[in-house]
C-alpha atoms as a PDB file:
ATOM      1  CA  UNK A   1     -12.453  -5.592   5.246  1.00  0.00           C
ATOM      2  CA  UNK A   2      -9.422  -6.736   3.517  1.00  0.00           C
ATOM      3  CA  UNK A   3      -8.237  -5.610  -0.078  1.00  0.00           C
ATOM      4  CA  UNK A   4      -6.882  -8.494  -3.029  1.00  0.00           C
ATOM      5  CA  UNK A   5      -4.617  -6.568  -5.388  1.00  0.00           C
ATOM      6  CA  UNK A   6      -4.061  -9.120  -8.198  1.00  0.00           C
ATOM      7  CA  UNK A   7      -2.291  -9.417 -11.362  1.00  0.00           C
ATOM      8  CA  UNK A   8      -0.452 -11.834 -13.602  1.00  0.00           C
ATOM      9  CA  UNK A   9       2.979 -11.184 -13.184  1.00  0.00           C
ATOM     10  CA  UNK A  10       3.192 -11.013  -9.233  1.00  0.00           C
ATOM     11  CA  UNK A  11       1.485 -13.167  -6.736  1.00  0.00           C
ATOM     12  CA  UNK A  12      -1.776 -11.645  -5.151  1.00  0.00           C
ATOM     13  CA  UNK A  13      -1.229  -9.154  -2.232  1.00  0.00           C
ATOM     14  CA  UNK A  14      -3.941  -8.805   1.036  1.00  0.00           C
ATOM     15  CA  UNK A  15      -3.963  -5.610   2.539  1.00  0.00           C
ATOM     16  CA  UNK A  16      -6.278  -4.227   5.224  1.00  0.00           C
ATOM     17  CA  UNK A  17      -8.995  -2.151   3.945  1.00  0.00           C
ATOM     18  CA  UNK A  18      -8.199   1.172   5.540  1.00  0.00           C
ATOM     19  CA  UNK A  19      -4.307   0.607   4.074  1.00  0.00           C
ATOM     20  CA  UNK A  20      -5.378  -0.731   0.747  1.00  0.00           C
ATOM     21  CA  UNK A  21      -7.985   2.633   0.679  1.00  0.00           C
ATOM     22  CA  UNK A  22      -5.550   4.905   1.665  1.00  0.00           C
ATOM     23  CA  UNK A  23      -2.764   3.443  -0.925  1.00  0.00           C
ATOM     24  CA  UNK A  24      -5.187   3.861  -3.938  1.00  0.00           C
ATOM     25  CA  UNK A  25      -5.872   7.324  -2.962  1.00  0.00           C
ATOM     26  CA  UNK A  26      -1.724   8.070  -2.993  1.00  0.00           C
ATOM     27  CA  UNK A  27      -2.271   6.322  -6.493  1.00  0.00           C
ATOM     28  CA  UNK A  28      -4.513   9.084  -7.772  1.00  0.00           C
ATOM     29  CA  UNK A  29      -7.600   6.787  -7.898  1.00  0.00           C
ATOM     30  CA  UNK A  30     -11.312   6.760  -5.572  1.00  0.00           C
ATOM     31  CA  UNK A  31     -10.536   4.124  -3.936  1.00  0.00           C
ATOM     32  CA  UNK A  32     -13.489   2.359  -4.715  1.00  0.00           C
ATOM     33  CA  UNK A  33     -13.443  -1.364  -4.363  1.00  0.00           C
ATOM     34  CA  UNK A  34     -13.296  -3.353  -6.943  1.00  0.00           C
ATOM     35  CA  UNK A  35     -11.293  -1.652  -9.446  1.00  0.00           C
ATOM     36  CA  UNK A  36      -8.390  -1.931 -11.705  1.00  0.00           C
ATOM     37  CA  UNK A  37      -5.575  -0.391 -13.326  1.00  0.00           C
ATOM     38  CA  UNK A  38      -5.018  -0.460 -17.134  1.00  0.00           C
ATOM     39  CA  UNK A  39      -1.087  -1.564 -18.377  1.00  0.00           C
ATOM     40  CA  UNK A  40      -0.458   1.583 -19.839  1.00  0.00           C
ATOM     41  CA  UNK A  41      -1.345   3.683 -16.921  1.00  0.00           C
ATOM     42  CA  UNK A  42       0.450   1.262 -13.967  1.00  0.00           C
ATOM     43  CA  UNK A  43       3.777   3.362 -14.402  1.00  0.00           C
ATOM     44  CA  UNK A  44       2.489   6.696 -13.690  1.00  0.00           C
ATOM     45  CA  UNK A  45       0.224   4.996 -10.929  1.00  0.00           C
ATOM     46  CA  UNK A  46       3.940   3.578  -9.803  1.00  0.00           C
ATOM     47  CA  UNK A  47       5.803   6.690  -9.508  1.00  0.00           C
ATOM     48  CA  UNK A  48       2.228   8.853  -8.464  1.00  0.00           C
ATOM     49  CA  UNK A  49       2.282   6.321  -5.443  1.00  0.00           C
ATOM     50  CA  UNK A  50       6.460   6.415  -4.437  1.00  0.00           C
ATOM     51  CA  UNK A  51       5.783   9.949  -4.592  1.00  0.00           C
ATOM     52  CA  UNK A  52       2.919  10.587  -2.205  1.00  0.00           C
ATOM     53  CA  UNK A  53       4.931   7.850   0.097  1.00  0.00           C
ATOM     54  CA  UNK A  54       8.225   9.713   0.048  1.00  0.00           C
ATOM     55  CA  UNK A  55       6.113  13.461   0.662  1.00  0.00           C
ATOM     56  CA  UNK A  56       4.130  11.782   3.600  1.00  0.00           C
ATOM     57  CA  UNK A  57       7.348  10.242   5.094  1.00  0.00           C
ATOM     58  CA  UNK A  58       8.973  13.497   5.273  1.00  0.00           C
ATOM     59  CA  UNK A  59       5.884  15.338   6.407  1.00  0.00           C
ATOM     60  CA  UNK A  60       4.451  13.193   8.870  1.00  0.00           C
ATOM     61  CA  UNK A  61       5.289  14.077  12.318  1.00  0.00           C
ATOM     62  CA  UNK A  62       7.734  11.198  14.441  1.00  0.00           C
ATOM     63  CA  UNK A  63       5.125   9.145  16.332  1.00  0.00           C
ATOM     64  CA  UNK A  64       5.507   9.705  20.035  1.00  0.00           C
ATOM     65  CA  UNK A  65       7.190   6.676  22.016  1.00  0.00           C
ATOM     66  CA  UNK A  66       4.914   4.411  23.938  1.00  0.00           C
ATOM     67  CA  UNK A  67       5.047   4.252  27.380  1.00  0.00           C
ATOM     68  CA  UNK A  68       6.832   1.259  28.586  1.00  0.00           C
ATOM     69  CA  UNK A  69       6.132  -0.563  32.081  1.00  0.00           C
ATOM     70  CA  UNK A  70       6.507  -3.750  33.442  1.00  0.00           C
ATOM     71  CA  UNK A  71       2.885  -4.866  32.793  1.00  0.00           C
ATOM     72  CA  UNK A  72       3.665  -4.263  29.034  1.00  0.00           C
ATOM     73  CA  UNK A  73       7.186  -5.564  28.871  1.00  0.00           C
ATOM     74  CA  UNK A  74       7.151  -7.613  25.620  1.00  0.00           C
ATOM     75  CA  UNK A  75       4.299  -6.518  24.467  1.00  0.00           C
ATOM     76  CA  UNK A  76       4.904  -5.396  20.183  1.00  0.00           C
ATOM     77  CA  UNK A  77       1.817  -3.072  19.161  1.00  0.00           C
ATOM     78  CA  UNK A  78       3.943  -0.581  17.469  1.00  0.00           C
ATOM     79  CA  UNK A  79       2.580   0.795  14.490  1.00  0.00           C
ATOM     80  CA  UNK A  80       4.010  -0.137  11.354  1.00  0.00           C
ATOM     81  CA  UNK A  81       4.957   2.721   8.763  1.00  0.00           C
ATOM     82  CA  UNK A  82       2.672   3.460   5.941  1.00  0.00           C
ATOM     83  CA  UNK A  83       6.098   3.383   3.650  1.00  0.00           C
ATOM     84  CA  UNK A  84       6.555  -0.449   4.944  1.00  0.00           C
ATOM     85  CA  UNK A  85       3.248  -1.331   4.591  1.00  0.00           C
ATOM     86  CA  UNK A  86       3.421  -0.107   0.549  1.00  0.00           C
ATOM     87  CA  UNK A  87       6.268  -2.118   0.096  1.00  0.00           C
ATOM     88  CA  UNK A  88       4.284  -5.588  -1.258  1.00  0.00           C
ATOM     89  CA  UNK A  89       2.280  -3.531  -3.339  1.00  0.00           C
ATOM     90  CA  UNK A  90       5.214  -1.254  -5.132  1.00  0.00           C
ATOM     91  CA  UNK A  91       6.619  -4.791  -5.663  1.00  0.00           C
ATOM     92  CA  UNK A  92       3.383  -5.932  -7.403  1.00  0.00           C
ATOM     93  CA  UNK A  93       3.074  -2.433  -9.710  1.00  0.00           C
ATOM     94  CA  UNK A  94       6.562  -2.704 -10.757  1.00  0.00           C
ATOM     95  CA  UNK A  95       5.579  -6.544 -11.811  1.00  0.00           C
ATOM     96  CA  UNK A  96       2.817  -5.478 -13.529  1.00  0.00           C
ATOM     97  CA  UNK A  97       4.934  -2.755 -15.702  1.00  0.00           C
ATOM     98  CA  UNK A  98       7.511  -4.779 -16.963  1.00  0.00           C
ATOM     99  CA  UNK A  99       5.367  -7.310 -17.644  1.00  0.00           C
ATOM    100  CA  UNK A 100       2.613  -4.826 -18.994  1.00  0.00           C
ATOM    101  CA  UNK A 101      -0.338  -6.347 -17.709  1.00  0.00           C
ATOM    102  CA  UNK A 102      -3.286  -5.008 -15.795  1.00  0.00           C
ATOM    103  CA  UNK A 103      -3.809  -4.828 -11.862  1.00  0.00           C
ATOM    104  CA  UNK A 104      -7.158  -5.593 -10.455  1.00  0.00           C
ATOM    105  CA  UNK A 105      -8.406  -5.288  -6.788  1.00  0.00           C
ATOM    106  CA  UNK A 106     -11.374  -6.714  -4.396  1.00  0.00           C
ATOM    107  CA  UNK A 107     -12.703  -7.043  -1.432  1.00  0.00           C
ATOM    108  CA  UNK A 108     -11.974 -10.739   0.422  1.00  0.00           C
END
């Protein structure tokens, strides 16, 4: 499943469902898909969310290093951090306050 967070003054962001879930949790909310965010309540949803990133990046344990060998020489799975992954989506919040409109999300 992929996530659609959408609002007017941003362009639309695709997350993957288990990232998008686990983001609008941080935010305080069910994560229930659809759903939306009302103006007046994006800034508290902002900082609620660069909160919960910021505790988790200092609480999470360092992921251990992969094994390297010659069969997976230049191979890139590594994982990418949650606080990268938030990054689009901080972007599109902070959008959305200045220009006080609503964010909506859905399934795609």
């Amino acid at each position: 499943m992929l996530v659609t967070f959408k609002c007017d003054a941003y362009a639309d962001i695709t997350l993957f469902g288990d990232i998008a879930l686990r983001l609008l949790k941080m935010m305080g909310h069910s994560g229930t898909v659809p759903g939306a965010i009302l103006a007046e309540d994006i800034p508290t949803t902002l900082d609620r969310l660069k909160r919960a990133i910021e505790t988790e990046k200092w609480s999470a344990p360092a992921p251990p290093e992969p094994a390297r060998d010659a069969q997976s020489e230049g191979e890139d799975d590594e994982d990418v951090a949650l606080e990268y992954r938030a990054l689009p989506l901080i972007e599109l919040l902070s959008a959305a306050a200045k220009k006080n409109c609503n964010v909506m999300w859905q399934k795609t």
